[in-house]
PDB file of N, CA and C in Angstrom:
ATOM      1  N   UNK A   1       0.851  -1.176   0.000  1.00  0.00           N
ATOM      2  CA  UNK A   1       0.000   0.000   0.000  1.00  0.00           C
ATOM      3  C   UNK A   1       0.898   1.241   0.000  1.00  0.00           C
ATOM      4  N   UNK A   2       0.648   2.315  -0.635  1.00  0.00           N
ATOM      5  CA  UNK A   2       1.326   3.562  -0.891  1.00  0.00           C
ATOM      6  C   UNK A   2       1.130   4.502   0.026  1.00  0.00           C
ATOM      7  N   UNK A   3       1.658   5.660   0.111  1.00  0.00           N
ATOM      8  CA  UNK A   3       0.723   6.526   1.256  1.00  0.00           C
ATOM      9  C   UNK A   3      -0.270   6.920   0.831  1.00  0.00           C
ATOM     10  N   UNK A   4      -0.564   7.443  -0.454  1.00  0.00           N
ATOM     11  CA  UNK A   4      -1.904   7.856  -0.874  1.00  0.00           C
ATOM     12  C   UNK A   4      -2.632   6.593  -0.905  1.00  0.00           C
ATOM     13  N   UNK A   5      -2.324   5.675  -1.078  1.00  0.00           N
ATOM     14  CA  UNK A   5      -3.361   4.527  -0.709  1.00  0.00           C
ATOM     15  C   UNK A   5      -3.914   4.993   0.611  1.00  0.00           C
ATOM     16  N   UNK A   6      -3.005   4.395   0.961  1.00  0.00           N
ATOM     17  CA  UNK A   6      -3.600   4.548   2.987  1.00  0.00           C
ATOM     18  C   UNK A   6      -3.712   5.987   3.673  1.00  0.00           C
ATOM     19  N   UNK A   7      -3.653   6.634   2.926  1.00  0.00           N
ATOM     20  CA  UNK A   7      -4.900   8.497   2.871  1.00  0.00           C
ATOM     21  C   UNK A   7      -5.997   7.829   2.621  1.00  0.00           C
ATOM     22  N   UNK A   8      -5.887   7.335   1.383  1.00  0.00           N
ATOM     23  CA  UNK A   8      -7.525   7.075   0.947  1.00  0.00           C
ATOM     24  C   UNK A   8      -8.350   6.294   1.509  1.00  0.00           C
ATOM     25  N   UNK A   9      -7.830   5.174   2.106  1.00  0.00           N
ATOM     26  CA  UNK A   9      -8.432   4.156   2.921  1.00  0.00           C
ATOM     27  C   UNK A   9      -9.614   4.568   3.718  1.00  0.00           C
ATOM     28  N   UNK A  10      -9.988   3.307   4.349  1.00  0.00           N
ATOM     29  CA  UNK A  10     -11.452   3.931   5.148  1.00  0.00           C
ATOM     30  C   UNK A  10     -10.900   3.314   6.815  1.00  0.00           C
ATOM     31  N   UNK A  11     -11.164   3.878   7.243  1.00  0.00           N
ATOM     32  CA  UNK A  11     -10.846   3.585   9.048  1.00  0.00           C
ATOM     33  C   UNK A  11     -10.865   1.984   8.919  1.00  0.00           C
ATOM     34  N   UNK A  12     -12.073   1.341   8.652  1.00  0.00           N
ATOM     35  CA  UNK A  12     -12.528   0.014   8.718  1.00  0.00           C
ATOM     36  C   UNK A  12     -11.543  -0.780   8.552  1.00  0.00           C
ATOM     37  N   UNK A  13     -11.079  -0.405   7.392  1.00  0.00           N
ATOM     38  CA  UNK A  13      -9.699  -1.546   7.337  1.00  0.00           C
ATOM     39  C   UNK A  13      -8.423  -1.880   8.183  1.00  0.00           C
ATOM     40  N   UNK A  14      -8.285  -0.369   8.609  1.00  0.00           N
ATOM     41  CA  UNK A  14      -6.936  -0.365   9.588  1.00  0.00           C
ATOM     42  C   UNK A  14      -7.189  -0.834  10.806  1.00  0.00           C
ATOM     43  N   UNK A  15      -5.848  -0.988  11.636  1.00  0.00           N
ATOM     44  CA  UNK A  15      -6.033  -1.299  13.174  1.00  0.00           C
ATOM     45  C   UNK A  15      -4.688  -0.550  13.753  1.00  0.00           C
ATOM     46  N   UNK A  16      -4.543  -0.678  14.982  1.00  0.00           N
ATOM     47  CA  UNK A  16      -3.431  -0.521  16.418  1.00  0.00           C
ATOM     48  C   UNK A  16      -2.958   1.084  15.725  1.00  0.00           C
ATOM     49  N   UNK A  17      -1.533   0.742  15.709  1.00  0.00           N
ATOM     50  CA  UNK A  17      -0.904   2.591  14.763  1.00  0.00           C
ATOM     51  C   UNK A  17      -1.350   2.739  13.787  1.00  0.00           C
ATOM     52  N   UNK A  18      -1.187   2.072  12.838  1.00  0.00           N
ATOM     53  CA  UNK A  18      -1.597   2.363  11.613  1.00  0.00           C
ATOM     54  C   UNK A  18      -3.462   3.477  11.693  1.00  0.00           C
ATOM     55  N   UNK A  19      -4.112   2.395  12.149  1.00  0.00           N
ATOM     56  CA  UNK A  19      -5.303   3.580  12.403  1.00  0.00           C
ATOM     57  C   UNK A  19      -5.140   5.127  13.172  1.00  0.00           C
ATOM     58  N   UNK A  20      -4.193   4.950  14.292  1.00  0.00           N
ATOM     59  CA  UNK A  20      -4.134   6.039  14.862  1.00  0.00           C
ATOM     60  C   UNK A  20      -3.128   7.071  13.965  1.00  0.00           C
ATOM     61  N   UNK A  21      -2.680   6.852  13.289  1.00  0.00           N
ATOM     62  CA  UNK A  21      -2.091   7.751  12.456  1.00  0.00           C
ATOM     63  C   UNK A  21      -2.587   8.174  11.373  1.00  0.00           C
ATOM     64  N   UNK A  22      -4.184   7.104  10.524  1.00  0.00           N
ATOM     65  CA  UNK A  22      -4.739   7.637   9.690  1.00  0.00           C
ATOM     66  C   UNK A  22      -5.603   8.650  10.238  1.00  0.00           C
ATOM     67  N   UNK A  23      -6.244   8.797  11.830  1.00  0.00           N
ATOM     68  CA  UNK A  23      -7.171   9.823  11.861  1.00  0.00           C
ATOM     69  C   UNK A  23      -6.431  10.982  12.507  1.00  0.00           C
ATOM     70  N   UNK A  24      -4.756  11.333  12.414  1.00  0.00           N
ATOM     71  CA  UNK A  24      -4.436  12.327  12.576  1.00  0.00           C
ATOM     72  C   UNK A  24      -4.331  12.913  10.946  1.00  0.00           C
ATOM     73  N   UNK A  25      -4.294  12.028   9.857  1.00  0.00           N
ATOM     74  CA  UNK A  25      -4.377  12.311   8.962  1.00  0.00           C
ATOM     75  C   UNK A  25      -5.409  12.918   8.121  1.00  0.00           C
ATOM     76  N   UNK A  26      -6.397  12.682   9.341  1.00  0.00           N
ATOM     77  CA  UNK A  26      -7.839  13.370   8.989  1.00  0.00           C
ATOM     78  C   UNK A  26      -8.196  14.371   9.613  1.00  0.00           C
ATOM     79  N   UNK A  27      -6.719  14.365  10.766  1.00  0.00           N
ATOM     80  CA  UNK A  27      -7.243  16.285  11.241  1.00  0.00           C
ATOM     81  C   UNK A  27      -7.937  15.990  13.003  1.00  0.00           C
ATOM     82  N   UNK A  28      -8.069  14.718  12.790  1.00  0.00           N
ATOM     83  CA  UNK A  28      -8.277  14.239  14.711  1.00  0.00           C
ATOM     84  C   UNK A  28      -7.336  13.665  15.417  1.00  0.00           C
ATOM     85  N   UNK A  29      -6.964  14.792  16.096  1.00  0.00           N
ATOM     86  CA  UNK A  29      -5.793  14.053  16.986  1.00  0.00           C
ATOM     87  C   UNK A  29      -6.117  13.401  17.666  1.00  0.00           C
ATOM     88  N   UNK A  30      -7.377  13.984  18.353  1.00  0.00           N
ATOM     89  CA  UNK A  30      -8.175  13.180  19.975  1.00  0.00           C
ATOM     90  C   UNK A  30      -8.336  11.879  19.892  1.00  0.00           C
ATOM     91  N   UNK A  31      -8.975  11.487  18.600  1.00  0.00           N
ATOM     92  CA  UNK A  31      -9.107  10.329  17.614  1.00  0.00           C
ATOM     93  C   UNK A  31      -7.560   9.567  17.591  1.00  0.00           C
ATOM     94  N   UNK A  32      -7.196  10.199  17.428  1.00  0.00           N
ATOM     95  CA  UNK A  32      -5.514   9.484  17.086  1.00  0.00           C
ATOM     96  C   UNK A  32      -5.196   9.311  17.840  1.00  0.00           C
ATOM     97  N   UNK A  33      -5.393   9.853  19.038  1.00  0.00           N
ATOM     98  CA  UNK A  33      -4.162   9.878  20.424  1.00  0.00           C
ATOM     99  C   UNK A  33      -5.232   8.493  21.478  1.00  0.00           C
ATOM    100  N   UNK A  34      -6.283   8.576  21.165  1.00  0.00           N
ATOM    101  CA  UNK A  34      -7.702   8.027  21.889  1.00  0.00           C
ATOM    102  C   UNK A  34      -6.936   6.559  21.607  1.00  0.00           C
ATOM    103  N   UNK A  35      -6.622   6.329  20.062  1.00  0.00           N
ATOM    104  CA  UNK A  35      -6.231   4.674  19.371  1.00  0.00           C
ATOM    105  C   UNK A  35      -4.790   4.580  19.933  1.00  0.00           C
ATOM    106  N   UNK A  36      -3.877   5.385  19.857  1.00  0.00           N
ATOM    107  CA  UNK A  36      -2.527   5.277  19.686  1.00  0.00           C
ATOM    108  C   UNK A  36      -2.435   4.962  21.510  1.00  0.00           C
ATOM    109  N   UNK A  37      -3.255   5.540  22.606  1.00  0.00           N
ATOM    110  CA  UNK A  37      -3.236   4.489  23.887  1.00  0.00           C
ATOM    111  C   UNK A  37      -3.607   3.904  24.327  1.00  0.00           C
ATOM    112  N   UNK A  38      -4.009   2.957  22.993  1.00  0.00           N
ATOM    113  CA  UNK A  38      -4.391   1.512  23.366  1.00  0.00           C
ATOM    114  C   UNK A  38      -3.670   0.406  22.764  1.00  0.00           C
ATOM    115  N   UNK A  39      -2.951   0.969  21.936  1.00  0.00           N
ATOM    116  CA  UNK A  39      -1.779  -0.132  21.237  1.00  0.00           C
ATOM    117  C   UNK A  39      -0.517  -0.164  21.866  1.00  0.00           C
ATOM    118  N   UNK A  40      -0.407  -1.481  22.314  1.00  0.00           N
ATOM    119  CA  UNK A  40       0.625  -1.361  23.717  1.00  0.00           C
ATOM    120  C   UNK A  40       2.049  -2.215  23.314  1.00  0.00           C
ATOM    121  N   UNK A  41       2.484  -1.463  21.988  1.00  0.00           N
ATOM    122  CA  UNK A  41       3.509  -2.055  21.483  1.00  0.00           C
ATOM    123  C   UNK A  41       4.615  -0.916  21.263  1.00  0.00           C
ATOM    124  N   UNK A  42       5.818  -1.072  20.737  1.00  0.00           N
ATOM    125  CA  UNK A  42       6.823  -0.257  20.309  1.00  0.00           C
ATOM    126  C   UNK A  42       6.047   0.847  19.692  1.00  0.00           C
ATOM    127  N   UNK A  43       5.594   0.379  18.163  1.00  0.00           N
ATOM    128  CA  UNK A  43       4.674   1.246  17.054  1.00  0.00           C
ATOM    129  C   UNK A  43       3.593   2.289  18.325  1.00  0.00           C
ATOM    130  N   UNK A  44       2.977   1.492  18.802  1.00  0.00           N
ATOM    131  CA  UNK A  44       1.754   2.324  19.428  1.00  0.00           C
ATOM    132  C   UNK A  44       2.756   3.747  20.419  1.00  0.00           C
ATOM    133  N   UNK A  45       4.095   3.264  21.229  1.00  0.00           N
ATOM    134  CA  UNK A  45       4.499   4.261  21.338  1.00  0.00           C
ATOM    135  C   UNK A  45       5.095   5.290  20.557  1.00  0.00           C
ATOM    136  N   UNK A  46       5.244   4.821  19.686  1.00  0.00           N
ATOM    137  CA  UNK A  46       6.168   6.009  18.925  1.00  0.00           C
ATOM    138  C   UNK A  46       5.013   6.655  18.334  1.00  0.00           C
ATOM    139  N   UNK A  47       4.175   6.097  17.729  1.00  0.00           N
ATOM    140  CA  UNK A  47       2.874   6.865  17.280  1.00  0.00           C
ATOM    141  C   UNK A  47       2.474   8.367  18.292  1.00  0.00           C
ATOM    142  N   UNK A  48       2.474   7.351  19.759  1.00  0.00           N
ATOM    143  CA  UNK A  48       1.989   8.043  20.872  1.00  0.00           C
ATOM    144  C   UNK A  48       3.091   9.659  21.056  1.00  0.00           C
ATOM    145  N   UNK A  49       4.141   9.565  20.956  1.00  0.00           N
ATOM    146  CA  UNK A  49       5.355  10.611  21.142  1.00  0.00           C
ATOM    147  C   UNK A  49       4.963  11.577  20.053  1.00  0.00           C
ATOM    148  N   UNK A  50       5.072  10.823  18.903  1.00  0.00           N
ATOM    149  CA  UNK A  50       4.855  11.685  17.406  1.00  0.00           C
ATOM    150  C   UNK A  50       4.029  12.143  17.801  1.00  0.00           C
ATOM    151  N   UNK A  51       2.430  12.194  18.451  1.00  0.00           N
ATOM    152  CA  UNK A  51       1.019  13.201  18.859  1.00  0.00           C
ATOM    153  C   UNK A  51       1.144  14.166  19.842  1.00  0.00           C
ATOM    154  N   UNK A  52       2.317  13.332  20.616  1.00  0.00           N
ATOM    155  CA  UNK A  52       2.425  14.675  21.877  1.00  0.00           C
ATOM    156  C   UNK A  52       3.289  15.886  21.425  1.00  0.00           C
ATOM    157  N   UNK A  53       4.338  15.408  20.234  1.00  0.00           N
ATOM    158  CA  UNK A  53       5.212  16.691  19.860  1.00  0.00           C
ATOM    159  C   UNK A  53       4.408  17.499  19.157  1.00  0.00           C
ATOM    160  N   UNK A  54       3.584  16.935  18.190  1.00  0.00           N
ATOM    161  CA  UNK A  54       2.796  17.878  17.459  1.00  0.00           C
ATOM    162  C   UNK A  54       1.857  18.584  18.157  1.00  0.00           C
ATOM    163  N   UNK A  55       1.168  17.983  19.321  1.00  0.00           N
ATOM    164  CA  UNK A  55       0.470  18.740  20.239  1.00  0.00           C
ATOM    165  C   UNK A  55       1.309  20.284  21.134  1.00  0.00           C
ATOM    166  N   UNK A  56       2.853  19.715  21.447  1.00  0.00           N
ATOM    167  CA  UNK A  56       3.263  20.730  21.364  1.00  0.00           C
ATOM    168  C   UNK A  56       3.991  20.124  23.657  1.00  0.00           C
ATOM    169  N   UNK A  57       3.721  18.862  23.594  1.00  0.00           N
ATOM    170  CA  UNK A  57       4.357  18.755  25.074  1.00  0.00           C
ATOM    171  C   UNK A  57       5.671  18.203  24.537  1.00  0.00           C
ATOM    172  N   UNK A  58       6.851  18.429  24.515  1.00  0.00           N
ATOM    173  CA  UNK A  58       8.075  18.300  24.798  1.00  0.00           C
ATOM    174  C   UNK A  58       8.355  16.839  25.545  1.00  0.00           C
ATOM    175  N   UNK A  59       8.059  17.229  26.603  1.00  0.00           N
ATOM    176  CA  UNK A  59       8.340  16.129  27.589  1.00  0.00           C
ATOM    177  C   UNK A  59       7.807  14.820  27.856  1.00  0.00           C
ATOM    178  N   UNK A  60       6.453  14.996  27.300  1.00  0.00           N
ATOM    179  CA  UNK A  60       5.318  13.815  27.682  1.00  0.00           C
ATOM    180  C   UNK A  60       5.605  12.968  26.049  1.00  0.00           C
ATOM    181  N   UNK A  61       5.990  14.181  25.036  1.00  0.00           N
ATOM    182  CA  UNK A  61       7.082  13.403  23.904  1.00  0.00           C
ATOM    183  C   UNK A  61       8.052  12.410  23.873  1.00  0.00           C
ATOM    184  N   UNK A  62       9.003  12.785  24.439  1.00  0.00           N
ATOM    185  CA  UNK A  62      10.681  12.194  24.977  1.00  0.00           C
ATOM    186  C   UNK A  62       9.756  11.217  25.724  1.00  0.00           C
ATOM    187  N   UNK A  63       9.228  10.973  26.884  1.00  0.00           N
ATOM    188  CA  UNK A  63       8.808   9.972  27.296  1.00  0.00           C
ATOM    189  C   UNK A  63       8.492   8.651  26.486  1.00  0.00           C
ATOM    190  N   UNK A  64       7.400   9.293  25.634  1.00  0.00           N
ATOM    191  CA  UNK A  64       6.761   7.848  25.023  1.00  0.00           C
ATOM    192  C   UNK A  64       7.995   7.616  23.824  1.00  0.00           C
ATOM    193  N   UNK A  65       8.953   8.715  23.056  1.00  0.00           N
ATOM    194  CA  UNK A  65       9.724   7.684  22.434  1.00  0.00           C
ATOM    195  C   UNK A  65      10.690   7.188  23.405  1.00  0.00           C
ATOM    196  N   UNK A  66      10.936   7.219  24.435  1.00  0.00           N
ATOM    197  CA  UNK A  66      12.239   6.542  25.379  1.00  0.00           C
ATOM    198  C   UNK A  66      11.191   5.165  25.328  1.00  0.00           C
ATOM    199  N   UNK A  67       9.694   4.933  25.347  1.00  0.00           N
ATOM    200  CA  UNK A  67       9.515   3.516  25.628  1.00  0.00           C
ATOM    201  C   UNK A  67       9.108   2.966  23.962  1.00  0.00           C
ATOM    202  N   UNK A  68       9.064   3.968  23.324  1.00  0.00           N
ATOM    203  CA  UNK A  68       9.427   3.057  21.917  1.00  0.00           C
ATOM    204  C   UNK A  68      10.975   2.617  21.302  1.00  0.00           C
ATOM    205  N   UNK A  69      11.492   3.235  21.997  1.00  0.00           N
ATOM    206  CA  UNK A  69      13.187   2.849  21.875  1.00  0.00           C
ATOM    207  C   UNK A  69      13.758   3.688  20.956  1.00  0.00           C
ATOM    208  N   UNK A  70      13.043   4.347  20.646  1.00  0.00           N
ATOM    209  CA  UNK A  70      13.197   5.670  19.226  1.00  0.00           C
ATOM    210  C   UNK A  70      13.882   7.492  19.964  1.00  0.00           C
ATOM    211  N   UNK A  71      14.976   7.921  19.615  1.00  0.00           N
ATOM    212  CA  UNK A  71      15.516   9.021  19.461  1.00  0.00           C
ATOM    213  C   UNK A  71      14.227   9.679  19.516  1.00  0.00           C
ATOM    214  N   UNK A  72      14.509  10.553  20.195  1.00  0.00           N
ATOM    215  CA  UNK A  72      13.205  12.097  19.521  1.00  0.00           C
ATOM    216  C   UNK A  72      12.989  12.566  18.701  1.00  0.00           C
ATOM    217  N   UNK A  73      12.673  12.693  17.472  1.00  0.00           N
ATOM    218  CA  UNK A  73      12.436  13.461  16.364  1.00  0.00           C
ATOM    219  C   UNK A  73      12.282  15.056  16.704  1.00  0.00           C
ATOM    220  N   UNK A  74      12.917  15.320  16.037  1.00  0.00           N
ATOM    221  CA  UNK A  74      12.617  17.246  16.040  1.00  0.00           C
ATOM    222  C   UNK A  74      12.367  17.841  14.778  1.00  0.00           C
ATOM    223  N   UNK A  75      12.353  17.260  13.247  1.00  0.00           N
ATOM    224  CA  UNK A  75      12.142  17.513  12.243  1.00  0.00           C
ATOM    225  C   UNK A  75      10.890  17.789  12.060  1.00  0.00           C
ATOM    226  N   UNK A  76      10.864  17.831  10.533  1.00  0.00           N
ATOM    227  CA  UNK A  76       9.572  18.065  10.290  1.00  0.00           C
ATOM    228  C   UNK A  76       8.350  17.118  10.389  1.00  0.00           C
ATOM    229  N   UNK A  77       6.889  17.395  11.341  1.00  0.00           N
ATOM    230  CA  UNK A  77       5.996  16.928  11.290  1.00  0.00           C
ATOM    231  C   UNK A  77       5.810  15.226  10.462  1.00  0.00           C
ATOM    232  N   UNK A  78       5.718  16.620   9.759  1.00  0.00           N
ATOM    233  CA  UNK A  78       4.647  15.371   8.081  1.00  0.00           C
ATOM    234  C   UNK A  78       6.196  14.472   7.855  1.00  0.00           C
ATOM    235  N   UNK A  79       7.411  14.630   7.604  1.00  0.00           N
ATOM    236  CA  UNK A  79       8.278  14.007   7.500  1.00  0.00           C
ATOM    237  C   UNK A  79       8.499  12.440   8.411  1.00  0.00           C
ATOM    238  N   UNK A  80       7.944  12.912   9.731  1.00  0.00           N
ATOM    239  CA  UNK A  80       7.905  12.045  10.645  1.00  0.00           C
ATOM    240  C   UNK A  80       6.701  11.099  10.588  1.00  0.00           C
ATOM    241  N   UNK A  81       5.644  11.267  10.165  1.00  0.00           N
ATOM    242  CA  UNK A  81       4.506  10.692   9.709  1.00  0.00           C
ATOM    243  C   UNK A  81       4.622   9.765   8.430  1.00  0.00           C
ATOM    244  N   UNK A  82       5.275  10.251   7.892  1.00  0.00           N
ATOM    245  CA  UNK A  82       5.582   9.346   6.993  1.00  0.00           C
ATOM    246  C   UNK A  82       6.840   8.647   6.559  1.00  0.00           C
ATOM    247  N   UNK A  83       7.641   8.772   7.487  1.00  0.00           N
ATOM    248  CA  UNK A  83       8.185   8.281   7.959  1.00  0.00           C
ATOM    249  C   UNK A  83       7.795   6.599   8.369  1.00  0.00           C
ATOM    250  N   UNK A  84       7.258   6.930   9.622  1.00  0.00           N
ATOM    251  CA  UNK A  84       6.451   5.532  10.447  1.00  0.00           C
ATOM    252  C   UNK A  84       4.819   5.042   9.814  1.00  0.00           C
ATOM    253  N   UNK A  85       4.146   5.828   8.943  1.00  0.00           N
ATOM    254  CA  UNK A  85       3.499   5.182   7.964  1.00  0.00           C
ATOM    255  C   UNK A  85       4.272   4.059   7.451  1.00  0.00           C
ATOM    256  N   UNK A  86       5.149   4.505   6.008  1.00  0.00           N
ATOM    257  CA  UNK A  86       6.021   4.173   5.394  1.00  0.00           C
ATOM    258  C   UNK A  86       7.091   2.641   6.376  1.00  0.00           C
ATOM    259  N   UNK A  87       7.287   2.990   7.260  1.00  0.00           N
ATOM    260  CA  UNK A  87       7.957   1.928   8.144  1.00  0.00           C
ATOM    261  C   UNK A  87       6.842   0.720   8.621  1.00  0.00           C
ATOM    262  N   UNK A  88       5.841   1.117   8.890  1.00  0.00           N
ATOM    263  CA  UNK A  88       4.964   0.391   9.329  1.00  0.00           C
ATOM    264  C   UNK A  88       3.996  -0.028   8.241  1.00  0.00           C
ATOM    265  N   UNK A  89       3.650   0.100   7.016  1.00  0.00           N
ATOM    266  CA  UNK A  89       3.527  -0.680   5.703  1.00  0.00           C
ATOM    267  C   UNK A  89       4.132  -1.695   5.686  1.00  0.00           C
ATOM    268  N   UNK A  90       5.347  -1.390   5.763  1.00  0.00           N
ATOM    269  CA  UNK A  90       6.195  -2.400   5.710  1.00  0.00           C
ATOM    270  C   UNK A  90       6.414  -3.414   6.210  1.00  0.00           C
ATOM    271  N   UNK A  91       5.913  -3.657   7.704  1.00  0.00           N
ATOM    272  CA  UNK A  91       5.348  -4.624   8.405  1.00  0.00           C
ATOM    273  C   UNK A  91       4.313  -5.206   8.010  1.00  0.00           C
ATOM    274  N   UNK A  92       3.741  -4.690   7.579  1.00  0.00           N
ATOM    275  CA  UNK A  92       2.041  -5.358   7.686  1.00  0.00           C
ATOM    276  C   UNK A  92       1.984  -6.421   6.716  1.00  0.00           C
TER     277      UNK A  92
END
């Protein structure tokens, strides 16, 4: 699946990160952040970090990537999103 695939997609299909990263892609974080703490894996944290930086907490950031095992990102947003889209395709 491409990223514009999985833009286009419908919620229904996805699950764990992968969903929580399509409905930040739709502009709901609450939505995103609601899925992303309930997936209680590596992915679900790093998902989880990626929502808090963009939300704009620093710290509650660094947290959840220290338990995804992932460096902090400080780049750009959307870079980072697709990024772990793109990484996590790749799993599936």
């Amino acid at each position: 699946m491409t990223l514009a695939e999985f833009e286009a997609a419908e919620a229904r299909t996805l699950s764990g990160a992968l969903l929580a990263l399509w409905w930040d892609a739709k502009g709901e974080w609450a939505k995103a952040h609601e899925v992303a703490q309930d997936v209680e894996t590596a992915d679900g944290a790093w998902v989880h970090a990626y929502l808090h930086r963009k939300e704009g907490d620093a710290g509650n950031a660094a947290y959840w990537y220290r338990r995804a095992g992932r460096a902090a990102a400080k780049g750009d947003l959307r870079a980072e999103w697709e990024a772990m889209v793109g990484e996590m395709l790749r799993k599936a």
